[in-house]
Structure formats: structure tokens, C-alpha cells
Protein backbone atom coordinates (compact mmCIF):
# COMPACT_ATOMS: atom_id res chain seq x y z
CA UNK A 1 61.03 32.41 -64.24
CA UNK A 2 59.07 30.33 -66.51
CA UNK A 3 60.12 26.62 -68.18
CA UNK A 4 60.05 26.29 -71.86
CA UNK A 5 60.14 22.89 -73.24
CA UNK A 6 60.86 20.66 -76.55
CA UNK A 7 59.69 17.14 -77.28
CA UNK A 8 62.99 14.62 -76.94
CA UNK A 9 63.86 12.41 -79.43
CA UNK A 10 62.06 8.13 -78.90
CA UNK A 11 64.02 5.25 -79.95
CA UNK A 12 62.70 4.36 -83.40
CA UNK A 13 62.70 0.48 -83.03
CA UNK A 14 61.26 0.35 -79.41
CA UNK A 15 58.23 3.29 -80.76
CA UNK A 16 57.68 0.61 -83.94
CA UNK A 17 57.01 -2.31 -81.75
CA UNK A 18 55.18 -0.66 -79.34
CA UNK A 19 53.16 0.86 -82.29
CA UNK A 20 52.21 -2.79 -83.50
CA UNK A 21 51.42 -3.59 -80.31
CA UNK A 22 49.13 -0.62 -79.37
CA UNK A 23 47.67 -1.16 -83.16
CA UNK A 24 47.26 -5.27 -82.92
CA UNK A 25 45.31 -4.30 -79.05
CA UNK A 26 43.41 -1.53 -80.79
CA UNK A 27 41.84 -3.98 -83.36
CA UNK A 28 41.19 -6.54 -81.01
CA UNK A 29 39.30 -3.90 -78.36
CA UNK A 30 37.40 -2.59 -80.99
CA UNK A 31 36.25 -6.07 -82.02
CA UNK A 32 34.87 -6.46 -79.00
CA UNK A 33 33.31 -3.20 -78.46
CA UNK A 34 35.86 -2.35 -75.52
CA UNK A 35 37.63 1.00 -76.86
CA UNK A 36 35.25 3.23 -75.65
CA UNK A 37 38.71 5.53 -75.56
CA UNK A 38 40.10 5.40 -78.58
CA UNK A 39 38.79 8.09 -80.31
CA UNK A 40 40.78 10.02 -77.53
CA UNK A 41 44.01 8.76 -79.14
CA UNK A 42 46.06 11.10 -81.12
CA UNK A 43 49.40 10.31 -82.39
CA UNK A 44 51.91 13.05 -82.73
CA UNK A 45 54.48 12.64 -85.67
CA UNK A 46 57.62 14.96 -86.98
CA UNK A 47 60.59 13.48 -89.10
CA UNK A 48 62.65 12.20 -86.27
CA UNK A 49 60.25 10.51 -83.74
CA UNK A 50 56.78 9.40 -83.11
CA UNK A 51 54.52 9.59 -79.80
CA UNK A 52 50.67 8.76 -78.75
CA UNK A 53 48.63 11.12 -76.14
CA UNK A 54 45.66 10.72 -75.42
CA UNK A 55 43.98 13.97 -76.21
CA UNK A 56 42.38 16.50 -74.16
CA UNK A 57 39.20 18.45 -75.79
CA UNK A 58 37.05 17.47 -72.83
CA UNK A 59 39.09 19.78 -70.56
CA UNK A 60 38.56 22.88 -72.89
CA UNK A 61 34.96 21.84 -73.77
CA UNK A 62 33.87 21.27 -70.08
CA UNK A 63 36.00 24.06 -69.03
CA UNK A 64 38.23 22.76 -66.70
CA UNK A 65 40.89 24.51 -68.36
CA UNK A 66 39.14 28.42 -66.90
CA UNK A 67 39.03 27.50 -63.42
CA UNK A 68 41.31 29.09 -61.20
CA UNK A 69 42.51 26.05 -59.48
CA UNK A 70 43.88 24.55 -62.97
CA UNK A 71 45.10 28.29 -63.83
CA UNK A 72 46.96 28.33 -60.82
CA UNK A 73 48.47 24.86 -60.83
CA UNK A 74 49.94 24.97 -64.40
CA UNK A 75 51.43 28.54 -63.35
CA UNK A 76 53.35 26.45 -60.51
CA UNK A 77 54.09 23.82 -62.72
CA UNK A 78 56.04 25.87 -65.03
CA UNK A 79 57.47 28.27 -62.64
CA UNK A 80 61.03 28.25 -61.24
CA UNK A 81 61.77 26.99 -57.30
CA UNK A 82 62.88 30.89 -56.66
CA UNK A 83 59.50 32.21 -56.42
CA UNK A 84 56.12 31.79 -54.64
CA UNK A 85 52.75 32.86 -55.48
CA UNK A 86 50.60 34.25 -52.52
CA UNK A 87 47.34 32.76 -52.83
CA UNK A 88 43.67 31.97 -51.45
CA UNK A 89 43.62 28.71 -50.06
CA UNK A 90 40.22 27.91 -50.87
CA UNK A 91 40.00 29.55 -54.56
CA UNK A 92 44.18 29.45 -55.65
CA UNK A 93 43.29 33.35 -56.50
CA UNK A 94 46.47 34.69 -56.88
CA UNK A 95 47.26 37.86 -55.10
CA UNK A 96 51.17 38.56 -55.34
CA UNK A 97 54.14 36.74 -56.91
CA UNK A 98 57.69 36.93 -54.42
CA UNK A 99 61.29 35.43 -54.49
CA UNK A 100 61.19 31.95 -52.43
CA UNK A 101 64.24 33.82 -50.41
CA UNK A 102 62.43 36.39 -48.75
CA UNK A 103 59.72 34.36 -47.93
CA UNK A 104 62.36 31.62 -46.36
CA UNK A 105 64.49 34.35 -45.00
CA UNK A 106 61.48 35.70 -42.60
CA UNK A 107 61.06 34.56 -38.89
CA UNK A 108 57.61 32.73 -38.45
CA UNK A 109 56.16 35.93 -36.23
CA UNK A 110 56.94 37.77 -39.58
CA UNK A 111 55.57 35.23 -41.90
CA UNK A 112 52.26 35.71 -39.41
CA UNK A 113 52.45 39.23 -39.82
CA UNK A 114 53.24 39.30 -44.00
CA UNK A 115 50.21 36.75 -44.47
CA UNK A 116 48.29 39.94 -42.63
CA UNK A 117 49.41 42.51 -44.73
CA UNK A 118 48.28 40.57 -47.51
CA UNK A 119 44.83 39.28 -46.20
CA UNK A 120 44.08 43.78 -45.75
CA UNK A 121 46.14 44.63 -49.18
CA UNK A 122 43.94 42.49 -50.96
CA UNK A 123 40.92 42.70 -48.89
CA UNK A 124 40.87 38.80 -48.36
CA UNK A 125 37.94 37.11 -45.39
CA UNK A 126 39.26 36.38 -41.55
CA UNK A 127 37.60 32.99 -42.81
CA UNK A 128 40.11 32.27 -45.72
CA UNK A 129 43.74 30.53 -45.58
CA UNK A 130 46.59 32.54 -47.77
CA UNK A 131 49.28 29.82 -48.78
CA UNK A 132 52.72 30.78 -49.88
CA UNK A 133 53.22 28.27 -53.00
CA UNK A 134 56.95 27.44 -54.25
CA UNK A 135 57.61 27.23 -58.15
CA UNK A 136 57.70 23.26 -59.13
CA UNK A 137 58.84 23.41 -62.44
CA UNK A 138 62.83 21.49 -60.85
CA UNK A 139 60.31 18.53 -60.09
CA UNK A 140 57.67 18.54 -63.18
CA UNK A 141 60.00 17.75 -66.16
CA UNK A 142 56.99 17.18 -68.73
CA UNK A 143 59.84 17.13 -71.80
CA UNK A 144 61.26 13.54 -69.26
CA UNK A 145 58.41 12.24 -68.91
CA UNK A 146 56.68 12.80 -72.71
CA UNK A 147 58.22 9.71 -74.39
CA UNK A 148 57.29 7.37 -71.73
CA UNK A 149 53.59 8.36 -72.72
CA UNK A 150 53.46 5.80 -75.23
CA UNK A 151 54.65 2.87 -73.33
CA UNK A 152 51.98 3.70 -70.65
CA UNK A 153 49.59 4.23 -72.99
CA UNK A 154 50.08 1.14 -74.66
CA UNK A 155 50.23 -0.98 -71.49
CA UNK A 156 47.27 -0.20 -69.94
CA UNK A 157 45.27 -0.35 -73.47
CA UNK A 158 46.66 -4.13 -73.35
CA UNK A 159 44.96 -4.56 -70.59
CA UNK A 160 41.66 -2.93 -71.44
CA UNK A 161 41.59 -0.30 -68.85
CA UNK A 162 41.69 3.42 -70.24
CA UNK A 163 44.91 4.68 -70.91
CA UNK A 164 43.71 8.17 -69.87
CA UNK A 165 44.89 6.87 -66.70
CA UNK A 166 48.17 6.02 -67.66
CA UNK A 167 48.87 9.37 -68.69
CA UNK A 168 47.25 11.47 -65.88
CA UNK A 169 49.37 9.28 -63.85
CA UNK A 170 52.68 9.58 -65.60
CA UNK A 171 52.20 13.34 -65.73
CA UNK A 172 52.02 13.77 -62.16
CA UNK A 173 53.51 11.35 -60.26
CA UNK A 174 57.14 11.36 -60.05
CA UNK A 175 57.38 12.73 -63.30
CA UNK A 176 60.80 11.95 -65.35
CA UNK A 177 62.44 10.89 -61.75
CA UNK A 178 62.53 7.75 -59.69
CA UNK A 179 62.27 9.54 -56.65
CA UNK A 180 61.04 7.89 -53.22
CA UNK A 181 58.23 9.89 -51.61
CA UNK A 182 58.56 9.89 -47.80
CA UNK A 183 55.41 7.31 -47.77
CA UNK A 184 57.59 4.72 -49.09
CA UNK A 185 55.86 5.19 -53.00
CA UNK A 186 58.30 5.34 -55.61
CA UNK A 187 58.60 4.31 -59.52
CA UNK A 188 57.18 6.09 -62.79
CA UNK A 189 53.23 5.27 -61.02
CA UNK A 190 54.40 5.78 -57.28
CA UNK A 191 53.22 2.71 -55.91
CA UNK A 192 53.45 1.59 -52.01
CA UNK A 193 55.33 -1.53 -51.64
CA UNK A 194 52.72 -3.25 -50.42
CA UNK A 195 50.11 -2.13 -52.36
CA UNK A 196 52.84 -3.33 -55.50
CA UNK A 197 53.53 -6.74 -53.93
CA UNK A 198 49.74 -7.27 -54.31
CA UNK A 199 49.58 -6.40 -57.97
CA UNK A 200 52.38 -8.72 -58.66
CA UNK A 201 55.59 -6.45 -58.42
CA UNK A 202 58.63 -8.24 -56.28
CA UNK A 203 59.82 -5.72 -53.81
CA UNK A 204 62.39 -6.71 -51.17
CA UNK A 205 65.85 -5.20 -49.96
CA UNK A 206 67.71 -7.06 -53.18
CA UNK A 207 64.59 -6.34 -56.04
CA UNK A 208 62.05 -3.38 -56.77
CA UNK A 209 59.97 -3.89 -59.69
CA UNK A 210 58.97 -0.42 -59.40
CA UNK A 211 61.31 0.81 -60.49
CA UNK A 212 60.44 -0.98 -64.51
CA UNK A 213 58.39 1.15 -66.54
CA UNK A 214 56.28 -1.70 -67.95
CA UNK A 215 55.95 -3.72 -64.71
CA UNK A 216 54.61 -0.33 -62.72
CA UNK A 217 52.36 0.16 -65.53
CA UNK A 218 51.18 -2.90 -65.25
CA UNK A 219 50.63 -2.97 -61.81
CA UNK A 220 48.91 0.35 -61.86
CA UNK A 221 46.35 -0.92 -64.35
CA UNK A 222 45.61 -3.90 -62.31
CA UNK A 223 45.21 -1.64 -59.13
CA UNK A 224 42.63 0.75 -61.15
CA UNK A 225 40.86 -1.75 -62.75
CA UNK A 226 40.18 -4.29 -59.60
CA UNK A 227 40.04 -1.63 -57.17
CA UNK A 228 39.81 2.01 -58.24
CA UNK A 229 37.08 1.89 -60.80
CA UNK A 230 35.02 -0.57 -58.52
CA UNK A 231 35.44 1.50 -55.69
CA UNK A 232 34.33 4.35 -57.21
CA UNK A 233 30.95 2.85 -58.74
CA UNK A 234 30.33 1.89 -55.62
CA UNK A 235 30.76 5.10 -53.82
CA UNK A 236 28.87 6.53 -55.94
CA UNK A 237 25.60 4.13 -56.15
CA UNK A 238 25.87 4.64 -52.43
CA UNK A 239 24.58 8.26 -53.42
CA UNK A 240 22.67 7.33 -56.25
CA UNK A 241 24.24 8.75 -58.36
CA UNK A 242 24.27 7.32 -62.18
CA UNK A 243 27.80 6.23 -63.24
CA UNK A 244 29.61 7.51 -66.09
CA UNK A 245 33.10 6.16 -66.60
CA UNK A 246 34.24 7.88 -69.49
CA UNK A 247 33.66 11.32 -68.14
CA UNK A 248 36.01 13.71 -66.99
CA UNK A 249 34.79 14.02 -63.59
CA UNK A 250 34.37 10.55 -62.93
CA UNK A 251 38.25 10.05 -64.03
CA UNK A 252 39.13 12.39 -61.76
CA UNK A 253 36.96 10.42 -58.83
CA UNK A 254 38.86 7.28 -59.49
CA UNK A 255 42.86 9.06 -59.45
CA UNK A 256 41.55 10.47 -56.21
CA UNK A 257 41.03 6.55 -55.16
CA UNK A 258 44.34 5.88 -56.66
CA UNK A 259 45.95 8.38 -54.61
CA UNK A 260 43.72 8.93 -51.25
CA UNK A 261 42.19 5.19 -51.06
CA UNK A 262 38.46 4.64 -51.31
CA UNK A 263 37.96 5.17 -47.75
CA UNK A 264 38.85 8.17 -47.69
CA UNK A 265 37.02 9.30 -50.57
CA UNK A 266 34.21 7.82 -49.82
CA UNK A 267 34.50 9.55 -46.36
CA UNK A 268 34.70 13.28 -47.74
CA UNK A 269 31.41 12.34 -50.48
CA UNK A 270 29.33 11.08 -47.06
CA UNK A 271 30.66 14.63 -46.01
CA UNK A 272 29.24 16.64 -49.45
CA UNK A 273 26.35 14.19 -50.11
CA UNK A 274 26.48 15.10 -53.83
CA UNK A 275 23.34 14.42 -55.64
CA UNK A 276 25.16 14.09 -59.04
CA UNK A 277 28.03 13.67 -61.04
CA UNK A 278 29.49 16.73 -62.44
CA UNK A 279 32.17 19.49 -62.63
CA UNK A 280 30.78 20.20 -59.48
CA UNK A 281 31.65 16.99 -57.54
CA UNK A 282 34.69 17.04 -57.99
CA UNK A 283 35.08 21.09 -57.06
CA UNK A 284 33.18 20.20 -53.80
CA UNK A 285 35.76 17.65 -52.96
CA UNK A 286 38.54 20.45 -53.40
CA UNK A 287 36.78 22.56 -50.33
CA UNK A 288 36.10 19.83 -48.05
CA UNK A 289 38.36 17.59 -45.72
CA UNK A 290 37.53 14.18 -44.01
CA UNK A 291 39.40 11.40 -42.66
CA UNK A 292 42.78 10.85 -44.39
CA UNK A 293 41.46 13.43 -47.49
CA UNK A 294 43.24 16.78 -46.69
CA UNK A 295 45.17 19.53 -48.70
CA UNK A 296 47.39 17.11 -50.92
CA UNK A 297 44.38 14.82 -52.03
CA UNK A 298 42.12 17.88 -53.03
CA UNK A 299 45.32 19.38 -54.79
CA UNK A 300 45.41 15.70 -56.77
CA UNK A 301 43.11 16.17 -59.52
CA UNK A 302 43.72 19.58 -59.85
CA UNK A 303 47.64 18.82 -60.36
CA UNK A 304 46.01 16.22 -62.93
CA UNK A 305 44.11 19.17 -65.41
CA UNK A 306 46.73 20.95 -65.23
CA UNK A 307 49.51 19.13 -66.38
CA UNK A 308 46.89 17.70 -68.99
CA UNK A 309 46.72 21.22 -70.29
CA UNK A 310 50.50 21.74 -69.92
CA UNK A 311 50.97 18.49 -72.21
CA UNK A 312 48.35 19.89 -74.73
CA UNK A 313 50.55 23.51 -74.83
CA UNK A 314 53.67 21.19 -75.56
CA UNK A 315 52.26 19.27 -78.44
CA UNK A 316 50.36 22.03 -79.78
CA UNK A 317 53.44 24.50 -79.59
CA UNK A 318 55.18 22.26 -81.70
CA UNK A 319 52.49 22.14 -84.71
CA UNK A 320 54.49 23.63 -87.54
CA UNK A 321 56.91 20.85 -87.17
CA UNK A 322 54.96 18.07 -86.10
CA UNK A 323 51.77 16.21 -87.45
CA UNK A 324 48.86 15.43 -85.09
CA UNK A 325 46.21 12.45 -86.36
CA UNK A 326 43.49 10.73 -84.68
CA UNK A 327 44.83 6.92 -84.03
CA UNK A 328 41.47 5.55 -85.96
């Protein structure tokens, strides 16, 4: 079963002052030669409601948006809890889709024995993992999570750090819910209580900034732009390896500090001793493991293209009723 979604409606007076405030922070950034990001902006417009993305051509130029791995997240993404895709671990090659029920419904000696069948069916290496993946689409509600875009957006461009971040962020953490994870993270940018009592945020048993759109934002910038983004230059000089914050790949570095901590990405790059930055960074830290980076930080900036590319499908589906423009 696939999702299908429409853009909800924003309340007109809080999009107008957060429009003069992302416009007023725009001017003053590009003053000083800051914005390196806002010709990235794109505000999307129809009669009843306005909303700013930031948009995502690099994904489709780069082709981010062919590999497998983004193919086969945004299929999960959109697909209903009642089915699984069989897949290669290592690739997210998709061999078979089933109902979640008889895959839940078999013993584990029989699970052992389907992941078999498949691994000769398919012809598929002793070497490689087959995963049985569960739909996501009850826990990725991209139409509850579009309209706090702009709010995000606008915070984090306040604060001169990129807003791409704001949005990768929103898109796959938590998104639409204020769920706890079983970590302790919780809010709009998942944040660790102690890790949001450093940025500022009161959490106690009686108050949890978190759970405040604009104080997690604002938190969440801090915690990129003190730690994150210097983390990752470092790593990365560590390698010698020239940085380049405005690419895709490098992004993508940094939200796997913001998820996995630098240690642990620094530990699984001293594991691929990359010579460069590229596509293929970032690839090689989906195959390798190290430390505290295992199967849910490699997944991280994978989830990250493809609800990008989800969020470009819902704008762009909506084009003969809504106006896209460049915010410049």
C-alpha cells in the first residue's frame, strides 16, 4: 500500500511574520557575505498558504536520487506497516515484497530457513545479509511535518548556520510526532536531554523545552554549528582531505555527527581512510561499521536523500496549483 499526500493549510499571520523575519535575516546575511545557501531557497505559494524549502537539484544532479539505497528508502517511506521488502543488506536491492503478517507469523527456525530460500531464488552471496524491512509510512507523516519547514528554516538562517540542516532534520527525525525514542531523544530535532541542557533547553521532571519547536531548533543549530560542523572539518583535515561545506556529501558527514557523535564517525573514516570527499565517502561509510557506527547510523543519511526526494515529489506534485520561486 502506498501513502499519497497533500500540503496542509499554515496559519497566515504566523507564515507573514516569520516571512519578515526570514526576509529581514536574508538581507542582513547577504550583507555580510554569509548566505552561501540562499540560492537553495525556494518558496512554494498557492491561494491559501505559503511555505519555504530549501530545494534539492544537487540530489538529482549528483545523482543521489539513482542509487539503490535512496530508491529503497523512499519505497519504505511511503509504504504501509503491512508489508516488508526482502532485501540485500549491503546494496537495499530489493528481491521480493510480503505482508508484515507472514513474516511475523513464522517461527525463527522458519524465518532462518525463508531468508534461505531467498538467498538461492535470487542467487544472492553466503557473504551477504537479507533484511526483512517493515513499511514506515504510520511513522513518516511528511504532509505533518511540511509546515513546520518554514519555522526551521527560518530559525537556523537567524542564526547563520544552513537551514539545509533544519530541514534534513525535521524530515527525519520524529517527523510530525513528539515521540520519545528509547535513548531518551525526543522533540521535533530529537535531542538527548543532556546534550539539550547544554545548548540551553531546561529539561527536568516539571519542564522539557524540547518539546517547543523554536527552542529545539534553536538548540539544534547551536549543537551543529559549535560542534557538528567543527567536528567534521576536523575529521576530515585529519585525512587531508579539502573541506567543502556546502556540498552534499559533506552535509551528509555532519547529520551523521549529529546523529552518531564525532567519535564515532571519526572512528569508521580511520576505518575507510578516504582520500577525498565525494559521493563516495559517504557510500563507504554505508558498508562499514566501527565503534558505536552500526546499521542505524549508515541508514541515517540515506533516510536523509530520501525523504529530501520524497519532499521534492510533494511540492512538485502539486505544481498546477501552486507557484514555486527562488527566495532571491
Amino acid at each position: 500500500m502506498q501513502t499519497s499526500y497533500n500540503i496542509p493549510y499554515i496559519s497566515n499571520m504566523k507564515m507573514i511574520f516569520l516571512s519578515i523575519a526570514l526576509i529581514l535575516s536574508a538581507n542582513t546575511l547577504l550583507s555580510q557575505g554569509l548566505a552561501s545557501w540562499e540560492n537553495e531557497k525556494l518558496w512554494v505559494a498557492d491561494q491559501n498558504q505559503s511555505n519555504l524549502i530549501i530545494e534539492s537539484e544537487q540530489l538529482y544532479e549528483q545523482r543521489w536520487d539513482v542509487l539503490p539505497q535512496a530508491k529503497f528508502w523512499k519505497r519504505i517511506m511511503k509504504l504501509s506497516s503491512d508489508s516488508c521488502l526482502i532485501n540485500v543488506a549491503s546494496s537495499r536491492q530489493i528481491l521480493e515484497i510480503i505482508p508484515s503478517q507472514k513474516w511475523t507469523g513464522l517461527s525463527k527456525s522458519e524465518k532462518l530457513s525463508f531468508r534461505q530460500e531467498m538467498r538461492l531464488k535470487h542467487h544472492i552471496p553466503e557473504n551477504e545479509s537479507i533484511y526483512v524491512t517493515s513499511g514506515k509510512s504510520d511513522f513518516y507523516k511528511f504532509e505533518e511535518v511540511y509546515p513546520t519547514l518554514l519555522e526551521g528554516i527560518t530559525v537556523f538562517d537567524e542564526m547563520c548556520v544552513d537551514p539545509w540542516y533544519a530541514q534534513a532534520i525535521l524530515l527525519i527525525e520524529s517527523p510530525g510526532q513528539l515521540k520519545k525514542s528509547v535513548a531518551g531523544a525526543y522533540g521535533a530535532f530529537q535531542l538527548m536531554p543532556g546534550v539539550a541542557r547544554a545548548q540551553g533547553l531546561i529539561v527536568n521532571k516539571g519542564t522539557d523545552e524540547r518539546k517547543d519547536l523554536e527552542k529545539s531548533a534553536t538548540a539544534a543549530a547551536k549543537l551543529i554549528q559549535n560542534i557538528c560542523v567543527p567536528h567534521a572539518k576536523k575529521i576530515l583535515l585529519s585525512h587531508d582531505i579539502e573541506v567543502e561545506e556546502k556540498e552534499l556529501w559533506f552535509r551528509f558527514l555532519v547529520l551523521h555527527i549529529y546523529h552518531a557523535g564525532a567519535g564515532n564517525v571519526a572512528a569508521v573514516l580511520n576505518q575507510i581512510q578516504p582520500s577525498k570527499g565525494n559521493q563516495g565517502l559517504i557510500k563507504s561509510m554505508w558498508q562499514n561499521k566501527a565503534a558505536g557506527f552500526g546499521n542505524c547510523s549508515q541508514n541515517y543519511s540515506q533516510l536523509a536523500i530520501a525523504s529530501q526526494l520524497i519532499l521534492h515529489d510533494l511540492v512538485y506534485s502539486n505544481c498546477k496549483t501552486t507557484t514555486c520561486y527562488p527566495s532571491r
